[in-house]
PDB file of N, CA and C in Angstrom:
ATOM      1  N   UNK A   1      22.375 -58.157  -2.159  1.00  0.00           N
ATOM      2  CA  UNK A   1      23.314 -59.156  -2.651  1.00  0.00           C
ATOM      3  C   UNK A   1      22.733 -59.797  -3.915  1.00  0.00           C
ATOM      4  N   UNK A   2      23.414 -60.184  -5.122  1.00  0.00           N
ATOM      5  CA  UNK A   2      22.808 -60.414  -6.591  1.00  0.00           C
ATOM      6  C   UNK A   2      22.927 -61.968  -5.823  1.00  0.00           C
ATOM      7  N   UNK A   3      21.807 -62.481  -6.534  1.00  0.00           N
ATOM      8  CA  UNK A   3      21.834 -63.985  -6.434  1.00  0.00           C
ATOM      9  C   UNK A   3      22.392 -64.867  -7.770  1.00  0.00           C
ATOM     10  N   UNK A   4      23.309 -65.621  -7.290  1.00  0.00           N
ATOM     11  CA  UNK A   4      24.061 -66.196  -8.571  1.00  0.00           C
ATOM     12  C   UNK A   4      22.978 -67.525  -8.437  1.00  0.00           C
ATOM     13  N   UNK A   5      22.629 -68.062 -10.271  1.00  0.00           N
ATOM     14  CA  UNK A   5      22.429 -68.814 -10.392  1.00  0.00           C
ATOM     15  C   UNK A   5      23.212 -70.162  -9.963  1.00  0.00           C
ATOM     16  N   UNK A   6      22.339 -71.461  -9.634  1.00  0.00           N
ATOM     17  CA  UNK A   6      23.083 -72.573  -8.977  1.00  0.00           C
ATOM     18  C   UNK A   6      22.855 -73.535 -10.849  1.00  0.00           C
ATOM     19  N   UNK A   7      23.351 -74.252 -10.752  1.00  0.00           N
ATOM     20  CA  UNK A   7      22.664 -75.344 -11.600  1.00  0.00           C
ATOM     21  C   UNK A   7      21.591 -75.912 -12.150  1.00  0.00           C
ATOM     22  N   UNK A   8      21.271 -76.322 -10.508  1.00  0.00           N
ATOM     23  CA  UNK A   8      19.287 -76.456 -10.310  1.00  0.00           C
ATOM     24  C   UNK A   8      18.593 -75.529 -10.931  1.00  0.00           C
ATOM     25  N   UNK A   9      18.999 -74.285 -10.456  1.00  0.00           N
ATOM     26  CA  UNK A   9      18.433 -72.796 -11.081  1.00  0.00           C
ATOM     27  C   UNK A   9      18.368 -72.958 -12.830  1.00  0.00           C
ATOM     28  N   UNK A  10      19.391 -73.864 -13.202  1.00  0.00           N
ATOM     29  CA  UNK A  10      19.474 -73.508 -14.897  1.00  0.00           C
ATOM     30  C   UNK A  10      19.047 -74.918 -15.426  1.00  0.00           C
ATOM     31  N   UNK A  11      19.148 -75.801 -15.014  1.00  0.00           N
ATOM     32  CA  UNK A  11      18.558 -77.024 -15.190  1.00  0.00           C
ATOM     33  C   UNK A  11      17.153 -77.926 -14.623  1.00  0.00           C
ATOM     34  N   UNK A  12      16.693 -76.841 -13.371  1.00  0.00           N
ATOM     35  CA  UNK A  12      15.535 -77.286 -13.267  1.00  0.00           C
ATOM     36  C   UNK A  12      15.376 -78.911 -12.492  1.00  0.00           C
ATOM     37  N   UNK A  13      14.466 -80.041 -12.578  1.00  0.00           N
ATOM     38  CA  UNK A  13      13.809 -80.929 -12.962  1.00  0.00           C
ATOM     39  C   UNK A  13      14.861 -81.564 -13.615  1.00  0.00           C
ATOM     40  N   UNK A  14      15.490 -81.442 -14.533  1.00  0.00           N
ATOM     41  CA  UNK A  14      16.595 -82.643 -15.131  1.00  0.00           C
ATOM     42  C   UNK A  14      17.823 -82.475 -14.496  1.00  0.00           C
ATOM     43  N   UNK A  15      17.867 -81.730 -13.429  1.00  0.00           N
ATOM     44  CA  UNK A  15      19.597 -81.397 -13.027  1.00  0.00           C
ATOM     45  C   UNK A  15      19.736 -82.488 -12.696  1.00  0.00           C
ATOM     46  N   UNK A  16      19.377 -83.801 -11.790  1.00  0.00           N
ATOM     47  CA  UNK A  16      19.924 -85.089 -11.263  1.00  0.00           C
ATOM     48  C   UNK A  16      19.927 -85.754 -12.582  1.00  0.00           C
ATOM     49  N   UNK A  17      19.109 -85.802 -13.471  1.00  0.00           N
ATOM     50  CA  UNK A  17      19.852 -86.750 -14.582  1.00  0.00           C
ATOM     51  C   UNK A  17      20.656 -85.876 -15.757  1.00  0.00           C
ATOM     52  N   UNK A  18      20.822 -84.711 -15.356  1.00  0.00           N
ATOM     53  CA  UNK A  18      21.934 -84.785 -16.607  1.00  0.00           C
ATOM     54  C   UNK A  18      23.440 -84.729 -16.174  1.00  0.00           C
ATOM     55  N   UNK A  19      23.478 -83.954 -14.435  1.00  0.00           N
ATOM     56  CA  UNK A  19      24.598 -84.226 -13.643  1.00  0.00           C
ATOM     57  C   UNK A  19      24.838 -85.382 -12.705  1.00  0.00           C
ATOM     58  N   UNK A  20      24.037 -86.170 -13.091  1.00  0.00           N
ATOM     59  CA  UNK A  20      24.020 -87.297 -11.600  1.00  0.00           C
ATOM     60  C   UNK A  20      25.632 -88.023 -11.566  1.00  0.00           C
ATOM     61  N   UNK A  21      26.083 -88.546 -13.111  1.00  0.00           N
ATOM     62  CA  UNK A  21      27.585 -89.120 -13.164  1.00  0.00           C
ATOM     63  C   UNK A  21      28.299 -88.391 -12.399  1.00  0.00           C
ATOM     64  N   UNK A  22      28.318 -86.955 -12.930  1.00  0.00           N
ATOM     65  CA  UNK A  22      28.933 -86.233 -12.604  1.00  0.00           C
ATOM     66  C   UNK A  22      29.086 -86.209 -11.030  1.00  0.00           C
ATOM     67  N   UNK A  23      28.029 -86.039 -10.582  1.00  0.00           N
ATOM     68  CA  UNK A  23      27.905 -86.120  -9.078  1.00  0.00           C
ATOM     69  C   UNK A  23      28.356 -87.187  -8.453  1.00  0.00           C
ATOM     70  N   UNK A  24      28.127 -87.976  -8.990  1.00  0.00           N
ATOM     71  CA  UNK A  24      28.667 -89.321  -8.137  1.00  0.00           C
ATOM     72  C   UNK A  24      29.958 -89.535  -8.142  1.00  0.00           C
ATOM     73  N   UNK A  25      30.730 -89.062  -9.466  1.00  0.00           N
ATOM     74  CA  UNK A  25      31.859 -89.106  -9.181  1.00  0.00           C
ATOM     75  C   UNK A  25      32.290 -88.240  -8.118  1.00  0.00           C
ATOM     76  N   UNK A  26      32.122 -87.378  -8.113  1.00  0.00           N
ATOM     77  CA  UNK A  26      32.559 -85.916  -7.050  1.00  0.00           C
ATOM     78  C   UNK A  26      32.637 -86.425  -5.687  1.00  0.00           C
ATOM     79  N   UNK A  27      31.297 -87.269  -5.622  1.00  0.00           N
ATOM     80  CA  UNK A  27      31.426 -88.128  -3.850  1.00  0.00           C
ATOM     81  C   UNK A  27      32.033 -88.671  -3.988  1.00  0.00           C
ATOM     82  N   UNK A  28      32.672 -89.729  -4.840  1.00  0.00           N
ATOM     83  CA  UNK A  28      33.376 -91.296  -5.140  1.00  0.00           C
ATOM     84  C   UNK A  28      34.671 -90.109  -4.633  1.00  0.00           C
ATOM     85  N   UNK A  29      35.299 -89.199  -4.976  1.00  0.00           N
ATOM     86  CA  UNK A  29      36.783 -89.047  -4.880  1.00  0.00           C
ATOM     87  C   UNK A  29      36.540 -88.058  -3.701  1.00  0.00           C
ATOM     88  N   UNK A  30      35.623 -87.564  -3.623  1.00  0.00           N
ATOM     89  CA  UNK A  30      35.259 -86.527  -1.840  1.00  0.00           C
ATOM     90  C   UNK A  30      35.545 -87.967  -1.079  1.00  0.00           C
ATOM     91  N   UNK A  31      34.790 -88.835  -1.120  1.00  0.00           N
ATOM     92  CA  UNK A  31      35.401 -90.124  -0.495  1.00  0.00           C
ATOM     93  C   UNK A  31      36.521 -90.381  -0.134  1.00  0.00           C
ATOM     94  N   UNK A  32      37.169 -90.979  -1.194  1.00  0.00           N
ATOM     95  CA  UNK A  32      38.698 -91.231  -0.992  1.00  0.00           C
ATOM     96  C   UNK A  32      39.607 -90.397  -0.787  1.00  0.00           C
ATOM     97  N   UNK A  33      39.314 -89.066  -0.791  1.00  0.00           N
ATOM     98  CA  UNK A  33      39.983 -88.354  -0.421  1.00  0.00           C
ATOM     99  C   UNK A  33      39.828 -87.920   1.237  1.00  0.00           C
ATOM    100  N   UNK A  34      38.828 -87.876   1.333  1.00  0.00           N
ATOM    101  CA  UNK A  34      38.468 -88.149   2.888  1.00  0.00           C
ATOM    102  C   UNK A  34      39.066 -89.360   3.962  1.00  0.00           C
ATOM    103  N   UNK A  35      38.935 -90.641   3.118  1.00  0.00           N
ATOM    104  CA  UNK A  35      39.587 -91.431   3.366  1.00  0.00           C
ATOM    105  C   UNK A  35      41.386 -91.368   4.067  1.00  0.00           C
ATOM    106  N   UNK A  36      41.992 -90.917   2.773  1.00  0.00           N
ATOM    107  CA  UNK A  36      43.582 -90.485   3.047  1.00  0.00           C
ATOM    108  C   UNK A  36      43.459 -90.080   4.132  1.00  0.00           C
ATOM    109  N   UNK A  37      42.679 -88.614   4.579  1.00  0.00           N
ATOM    110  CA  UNK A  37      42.917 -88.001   5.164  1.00  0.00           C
ATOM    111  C   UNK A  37      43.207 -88.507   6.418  1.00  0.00           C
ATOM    112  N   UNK A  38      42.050 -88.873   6.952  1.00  0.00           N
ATOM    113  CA  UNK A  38      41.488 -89.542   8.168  1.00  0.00           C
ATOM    114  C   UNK A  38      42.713 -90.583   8.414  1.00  0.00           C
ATOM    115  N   UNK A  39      43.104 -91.559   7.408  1.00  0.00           N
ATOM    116  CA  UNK A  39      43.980 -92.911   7.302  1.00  0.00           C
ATOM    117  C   UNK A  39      44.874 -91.817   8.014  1.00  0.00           C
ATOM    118  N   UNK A  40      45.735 -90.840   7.024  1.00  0.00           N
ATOM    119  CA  UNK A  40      46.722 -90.554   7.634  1.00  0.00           C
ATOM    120  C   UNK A  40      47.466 -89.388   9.001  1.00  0.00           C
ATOM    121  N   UNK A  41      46.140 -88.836   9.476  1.00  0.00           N
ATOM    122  CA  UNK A  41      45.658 -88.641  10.445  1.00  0.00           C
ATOM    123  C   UNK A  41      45.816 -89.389  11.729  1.00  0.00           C
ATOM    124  N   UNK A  42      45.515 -90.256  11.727  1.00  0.00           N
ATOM    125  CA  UNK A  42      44.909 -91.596  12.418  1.00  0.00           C
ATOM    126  C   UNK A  42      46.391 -92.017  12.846  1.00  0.00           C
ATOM    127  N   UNK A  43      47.485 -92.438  11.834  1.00  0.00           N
ATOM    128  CA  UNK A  43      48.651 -92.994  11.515  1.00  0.00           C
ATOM    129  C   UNK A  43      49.440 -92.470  12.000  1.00  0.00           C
ATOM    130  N   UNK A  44      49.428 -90.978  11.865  1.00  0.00           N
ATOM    131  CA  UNK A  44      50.490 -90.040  12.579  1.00  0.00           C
ATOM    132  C   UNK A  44      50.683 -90.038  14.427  1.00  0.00           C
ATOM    133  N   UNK A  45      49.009 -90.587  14.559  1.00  0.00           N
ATOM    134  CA  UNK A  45      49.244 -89.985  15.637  1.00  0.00           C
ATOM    135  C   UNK A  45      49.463 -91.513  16.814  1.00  0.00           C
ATOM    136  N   UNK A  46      49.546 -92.743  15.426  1.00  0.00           N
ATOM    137  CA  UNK A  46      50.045 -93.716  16.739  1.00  0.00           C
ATOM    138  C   UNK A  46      51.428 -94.055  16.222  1.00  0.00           C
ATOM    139  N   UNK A  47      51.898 -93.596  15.170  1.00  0.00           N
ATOM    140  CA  UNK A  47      53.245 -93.103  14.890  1.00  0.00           C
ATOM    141  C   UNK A  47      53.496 -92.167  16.571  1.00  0.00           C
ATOM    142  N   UNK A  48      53.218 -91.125  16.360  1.00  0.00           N
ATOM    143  CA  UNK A  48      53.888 -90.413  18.231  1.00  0.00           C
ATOM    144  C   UNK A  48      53.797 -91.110  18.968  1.00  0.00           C
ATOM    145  N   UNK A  49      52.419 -91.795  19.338  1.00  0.00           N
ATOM    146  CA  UNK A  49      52.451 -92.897  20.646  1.00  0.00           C
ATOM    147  C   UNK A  49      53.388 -94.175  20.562  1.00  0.00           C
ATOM    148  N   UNK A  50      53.519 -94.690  19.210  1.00  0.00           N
ATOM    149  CA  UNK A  50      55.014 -95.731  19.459  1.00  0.00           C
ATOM    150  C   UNK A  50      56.419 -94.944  19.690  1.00  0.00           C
ATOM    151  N   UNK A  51      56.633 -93.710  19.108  1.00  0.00           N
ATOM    152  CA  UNK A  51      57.848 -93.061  19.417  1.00  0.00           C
ATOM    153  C   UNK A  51      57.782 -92.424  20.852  1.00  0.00           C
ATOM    154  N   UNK A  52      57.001 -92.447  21.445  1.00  0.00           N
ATOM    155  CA  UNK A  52      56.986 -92.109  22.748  1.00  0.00           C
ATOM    156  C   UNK A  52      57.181 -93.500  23.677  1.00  0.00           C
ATOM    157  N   UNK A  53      57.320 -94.463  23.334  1.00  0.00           N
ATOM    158  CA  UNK A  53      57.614 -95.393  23.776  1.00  0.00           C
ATOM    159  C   UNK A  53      59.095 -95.256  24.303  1.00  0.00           C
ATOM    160  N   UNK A  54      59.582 -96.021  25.617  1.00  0.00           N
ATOM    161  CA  UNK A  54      61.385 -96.087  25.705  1.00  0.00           C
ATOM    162  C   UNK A  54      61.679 -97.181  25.100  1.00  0.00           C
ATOM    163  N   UNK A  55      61.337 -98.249  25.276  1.00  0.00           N
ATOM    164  CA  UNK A  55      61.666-100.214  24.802  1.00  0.00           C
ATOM    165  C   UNK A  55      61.532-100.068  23.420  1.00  0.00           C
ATOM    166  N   UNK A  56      62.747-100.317  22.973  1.00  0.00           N
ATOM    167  CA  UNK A  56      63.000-100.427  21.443  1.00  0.00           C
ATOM    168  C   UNK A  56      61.644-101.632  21.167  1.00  0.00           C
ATOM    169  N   UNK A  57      62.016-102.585  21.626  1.00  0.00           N
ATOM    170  CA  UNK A  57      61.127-103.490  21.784  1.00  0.00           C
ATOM    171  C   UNK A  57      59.340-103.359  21.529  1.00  0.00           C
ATOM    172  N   UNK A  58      59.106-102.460  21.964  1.00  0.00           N
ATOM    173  CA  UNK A  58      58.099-102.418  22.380  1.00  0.00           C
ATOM    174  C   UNK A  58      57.805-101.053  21.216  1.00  0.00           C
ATOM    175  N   UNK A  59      58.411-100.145  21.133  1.00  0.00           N
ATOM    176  CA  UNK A  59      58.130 -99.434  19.933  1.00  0.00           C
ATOM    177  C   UNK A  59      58.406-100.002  18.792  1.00  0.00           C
ATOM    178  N   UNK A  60      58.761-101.326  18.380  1.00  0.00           N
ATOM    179  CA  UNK A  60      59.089-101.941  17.079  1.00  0.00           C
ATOM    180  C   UNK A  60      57.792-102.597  17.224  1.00  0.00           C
ATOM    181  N   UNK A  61      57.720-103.032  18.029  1.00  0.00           N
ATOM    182  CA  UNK A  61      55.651-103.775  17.899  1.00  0.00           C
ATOM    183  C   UNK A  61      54.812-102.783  17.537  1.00  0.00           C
ATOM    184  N   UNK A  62      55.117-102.200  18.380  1.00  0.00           N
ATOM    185  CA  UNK A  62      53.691-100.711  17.719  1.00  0.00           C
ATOM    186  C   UNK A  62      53.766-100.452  16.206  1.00  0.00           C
ATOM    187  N   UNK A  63      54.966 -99.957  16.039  1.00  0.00           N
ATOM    188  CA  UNK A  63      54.656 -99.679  14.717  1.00  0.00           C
ATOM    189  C   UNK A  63      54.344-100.875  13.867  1.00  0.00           C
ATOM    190  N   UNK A  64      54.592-102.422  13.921  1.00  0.00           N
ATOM    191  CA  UNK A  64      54.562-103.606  13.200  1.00  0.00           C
ATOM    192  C   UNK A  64      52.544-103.194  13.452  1.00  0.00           C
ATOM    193  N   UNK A  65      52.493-103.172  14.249  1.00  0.00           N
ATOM    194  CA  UNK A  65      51.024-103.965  14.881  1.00  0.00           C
ATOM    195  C   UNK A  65      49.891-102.464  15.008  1.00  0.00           C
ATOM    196  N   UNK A  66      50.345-101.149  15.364  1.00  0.00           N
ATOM    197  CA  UNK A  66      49.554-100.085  15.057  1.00  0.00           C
ATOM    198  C   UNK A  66      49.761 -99.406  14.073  1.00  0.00           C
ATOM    199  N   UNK A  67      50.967 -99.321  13.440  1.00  0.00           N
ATOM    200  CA  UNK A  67      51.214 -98.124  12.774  1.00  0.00           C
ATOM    201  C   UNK A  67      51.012 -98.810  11.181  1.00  0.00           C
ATOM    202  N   UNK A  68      51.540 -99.647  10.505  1.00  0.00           N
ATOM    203  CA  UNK A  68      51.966-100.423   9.361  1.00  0.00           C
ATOM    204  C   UNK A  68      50.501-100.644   8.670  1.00  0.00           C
ATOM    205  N   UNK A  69      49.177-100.923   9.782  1.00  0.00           N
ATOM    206  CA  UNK A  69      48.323-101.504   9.159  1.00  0.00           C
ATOM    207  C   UNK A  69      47.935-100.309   8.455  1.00  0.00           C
ATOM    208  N   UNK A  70      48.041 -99.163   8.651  1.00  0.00           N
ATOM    209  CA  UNK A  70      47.448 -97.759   8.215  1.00  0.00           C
ATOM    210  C   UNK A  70      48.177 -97.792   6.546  1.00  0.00           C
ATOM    211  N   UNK A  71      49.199 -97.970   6.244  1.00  0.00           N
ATOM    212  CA  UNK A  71      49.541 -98.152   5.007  1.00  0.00           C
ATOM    213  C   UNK A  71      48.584 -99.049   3.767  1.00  0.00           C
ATOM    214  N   UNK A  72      48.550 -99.856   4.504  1.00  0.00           N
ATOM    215  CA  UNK A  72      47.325-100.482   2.727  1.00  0.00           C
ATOM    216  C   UNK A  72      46.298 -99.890   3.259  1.00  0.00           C
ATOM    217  N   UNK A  73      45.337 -99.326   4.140  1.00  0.00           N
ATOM    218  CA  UNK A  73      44.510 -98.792   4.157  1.00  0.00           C
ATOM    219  C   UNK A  73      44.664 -97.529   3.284  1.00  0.00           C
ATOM    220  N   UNK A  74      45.321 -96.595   3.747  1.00  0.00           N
ATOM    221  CA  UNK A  74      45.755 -95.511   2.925  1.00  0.00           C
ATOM    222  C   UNK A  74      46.117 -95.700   1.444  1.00  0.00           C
ATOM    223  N   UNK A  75      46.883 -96.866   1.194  1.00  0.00           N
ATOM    224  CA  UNK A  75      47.162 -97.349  -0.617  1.00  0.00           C
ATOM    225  C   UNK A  75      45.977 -97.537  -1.062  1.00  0.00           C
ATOM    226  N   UNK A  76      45.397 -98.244  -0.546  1.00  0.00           N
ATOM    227  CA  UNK A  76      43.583 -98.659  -0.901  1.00  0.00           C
ATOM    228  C   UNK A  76      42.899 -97.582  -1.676  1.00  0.00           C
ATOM    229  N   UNK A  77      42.902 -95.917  -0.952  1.00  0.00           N
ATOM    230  CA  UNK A  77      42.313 -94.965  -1.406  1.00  0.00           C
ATOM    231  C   UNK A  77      43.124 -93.845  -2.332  1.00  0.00           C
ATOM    232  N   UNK A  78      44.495 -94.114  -2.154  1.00  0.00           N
ATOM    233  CA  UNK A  78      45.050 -93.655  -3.422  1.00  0.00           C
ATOM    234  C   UNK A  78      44.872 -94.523  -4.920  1.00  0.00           C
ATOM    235  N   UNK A  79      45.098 -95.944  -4.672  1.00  0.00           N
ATOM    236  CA  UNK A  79      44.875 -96.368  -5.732  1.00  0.00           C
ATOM    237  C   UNK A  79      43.524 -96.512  -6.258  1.00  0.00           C
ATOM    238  N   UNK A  80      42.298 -95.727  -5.392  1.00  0.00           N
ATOM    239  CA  UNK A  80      41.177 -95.686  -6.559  1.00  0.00           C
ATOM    240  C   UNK A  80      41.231 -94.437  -6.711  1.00  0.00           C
ATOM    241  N   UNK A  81      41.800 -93.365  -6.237  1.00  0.00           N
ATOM    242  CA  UNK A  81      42.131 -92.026  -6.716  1.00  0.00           C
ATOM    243  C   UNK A  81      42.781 -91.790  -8.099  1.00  0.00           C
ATOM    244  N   UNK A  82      43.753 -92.521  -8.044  1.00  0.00           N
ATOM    245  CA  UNK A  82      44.447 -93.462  -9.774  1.00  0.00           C
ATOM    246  C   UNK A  82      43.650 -93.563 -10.558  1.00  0.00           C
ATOM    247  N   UNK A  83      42.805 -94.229 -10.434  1.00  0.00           N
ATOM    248  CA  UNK A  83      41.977 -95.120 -11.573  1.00  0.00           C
ATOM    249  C   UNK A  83      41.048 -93.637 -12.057  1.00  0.00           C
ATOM    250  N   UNK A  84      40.299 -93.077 -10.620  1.00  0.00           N
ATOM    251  CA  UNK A  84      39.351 -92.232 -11.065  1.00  0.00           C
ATOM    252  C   UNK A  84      39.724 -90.095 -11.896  1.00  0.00           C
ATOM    253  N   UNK A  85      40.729 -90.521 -11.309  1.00  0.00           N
ATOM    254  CA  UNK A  85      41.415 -88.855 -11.773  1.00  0.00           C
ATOM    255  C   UNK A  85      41.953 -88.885 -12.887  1.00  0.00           C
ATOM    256  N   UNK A  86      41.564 -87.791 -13.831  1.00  0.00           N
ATOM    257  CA  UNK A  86      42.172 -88.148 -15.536  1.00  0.00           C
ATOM    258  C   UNK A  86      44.017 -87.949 -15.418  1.00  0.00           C
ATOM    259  N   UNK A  87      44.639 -88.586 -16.034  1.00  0.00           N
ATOM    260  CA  UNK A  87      46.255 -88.737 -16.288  1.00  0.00           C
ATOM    261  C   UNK A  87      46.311 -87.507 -15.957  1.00  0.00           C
ATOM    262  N   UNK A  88      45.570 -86.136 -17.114  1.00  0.00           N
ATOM    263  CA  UNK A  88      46.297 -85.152 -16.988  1.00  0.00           C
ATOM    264  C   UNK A  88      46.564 -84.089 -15.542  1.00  0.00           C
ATOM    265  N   UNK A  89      45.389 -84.918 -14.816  1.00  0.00           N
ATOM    266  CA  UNK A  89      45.499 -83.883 -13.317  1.00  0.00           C
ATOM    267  C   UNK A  89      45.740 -84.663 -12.422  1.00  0.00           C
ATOM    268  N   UNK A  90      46.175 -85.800 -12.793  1.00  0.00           N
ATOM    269  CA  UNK A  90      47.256 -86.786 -11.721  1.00  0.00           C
ATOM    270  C   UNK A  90      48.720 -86.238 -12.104  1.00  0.00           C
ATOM    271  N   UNK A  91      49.504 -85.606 -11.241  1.00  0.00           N
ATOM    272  CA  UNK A  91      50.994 -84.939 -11.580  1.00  0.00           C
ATOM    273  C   UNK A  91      51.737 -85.598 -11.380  1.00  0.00           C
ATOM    274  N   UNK A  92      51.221 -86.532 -10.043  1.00  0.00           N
ATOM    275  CA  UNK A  92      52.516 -87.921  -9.795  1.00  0.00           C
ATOM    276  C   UNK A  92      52.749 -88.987 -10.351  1.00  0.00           C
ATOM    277  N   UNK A  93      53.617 -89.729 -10.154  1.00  0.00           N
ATOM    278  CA  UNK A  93      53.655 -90.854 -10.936  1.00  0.00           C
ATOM    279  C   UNK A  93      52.696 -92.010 -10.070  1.00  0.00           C
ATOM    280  N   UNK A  94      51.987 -92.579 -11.316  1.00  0.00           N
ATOM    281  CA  UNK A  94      51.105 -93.124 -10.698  1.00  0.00           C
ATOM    282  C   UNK A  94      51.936 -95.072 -10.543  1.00  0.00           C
ATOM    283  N   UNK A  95      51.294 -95.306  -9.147  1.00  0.00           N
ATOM    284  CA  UNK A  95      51.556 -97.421  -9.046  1.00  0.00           C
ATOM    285  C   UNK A  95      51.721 -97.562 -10.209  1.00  0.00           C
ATOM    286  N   UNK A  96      51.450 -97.897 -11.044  1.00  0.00           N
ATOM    287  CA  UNK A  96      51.366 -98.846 -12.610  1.00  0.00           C
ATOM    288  C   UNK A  96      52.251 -98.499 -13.457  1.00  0.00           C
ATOM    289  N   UNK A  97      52.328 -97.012 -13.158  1.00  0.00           N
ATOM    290  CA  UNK A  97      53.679 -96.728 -14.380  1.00  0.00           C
ATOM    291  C   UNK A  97      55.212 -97.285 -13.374  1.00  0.00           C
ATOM    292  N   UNK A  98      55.145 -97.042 -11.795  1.00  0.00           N
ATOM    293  CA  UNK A  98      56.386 -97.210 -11.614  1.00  0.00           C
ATOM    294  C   UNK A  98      56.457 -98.662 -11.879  1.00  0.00           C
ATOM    295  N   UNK A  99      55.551 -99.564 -11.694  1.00  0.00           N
ATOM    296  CA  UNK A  99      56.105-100.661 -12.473  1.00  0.00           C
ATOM    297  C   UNK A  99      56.966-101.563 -14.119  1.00  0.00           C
ATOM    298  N   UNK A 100      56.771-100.147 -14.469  1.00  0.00           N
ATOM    299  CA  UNK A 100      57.532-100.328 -16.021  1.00  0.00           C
ATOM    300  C   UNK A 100      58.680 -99.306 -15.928  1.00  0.00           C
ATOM    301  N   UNK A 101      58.725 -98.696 -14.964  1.00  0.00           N
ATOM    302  CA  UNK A 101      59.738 -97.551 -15.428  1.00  0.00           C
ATOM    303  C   UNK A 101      61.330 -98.318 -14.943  1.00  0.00           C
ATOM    304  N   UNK A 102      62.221 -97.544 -15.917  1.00  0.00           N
ATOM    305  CA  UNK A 102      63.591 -98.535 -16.104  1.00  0.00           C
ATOM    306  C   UNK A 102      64.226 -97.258 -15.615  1.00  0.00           C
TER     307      UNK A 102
END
C-alpha cells in the first residue's frame, strides 16, 4: 500500500503553528455541528413522546416544557455556524439577512 503523505509529513515541527487557526476552526464548527445534531436528535424524540400522549392537555405541556426548549438551543449553534462559514458556502439564507429582506 503507497503511503500518502499527511501534513505533519510535509510540515514537520511547524505543522501546529502554521495550521493551528486552521484547526481550531475545524473543531469550532465539528462542534456546532455536533451540537445541531445531538439538539435535534434529542428533540425529535420527545417530540414522539408528547405525540404519544392522549390529553391534548398534557401533550400541549410537553411540547411547551420538553420539546420548545430544544429550539434556542439548536438556534444557538446555527447562529455561530453563520458567523463562522464563509457567505459563499452558506446556501441558505442566513438570520440577519431575513431581517432586511422585503
Amino acid at each position: 500500500m503507497k503511503h500518502v503523505k499527511g501534513l505533519k509529513d510535509i510540515f514537520g515541527k511547524d505543522f501546529e503553528k502554521i495550521a493551528g487557526e486552521q484547526i481550531n476552526l475545524i473543531k469550532e464548527i465539528s462542534g456546532h455541528i455536533e451540537g445541531i445534531n445531538s439538539k435535534v436528535e434529542a428533540m425529535t424524540q420527545a417530540r414522539r413522546t408528547a405525540n404519544a400522549l392522549k390529553n391534548t392537555e398534557e401533550m400541549a405541556a410537553a411540547y411547551c416544557d420538553k420539546v420548545k426548549p430544544y429550539f434556542d438551543q439548536i438556534r444557538y449553534h446555527a447562529d455561530k455556524l453563520e458567523l463562522l462559514v464563509d457567505d459563499e458556502m452558506w446556501t441558505l439564507t442566513k438570520y440577519r439577512e431575513l431581517l432586511f429582506t422585503k
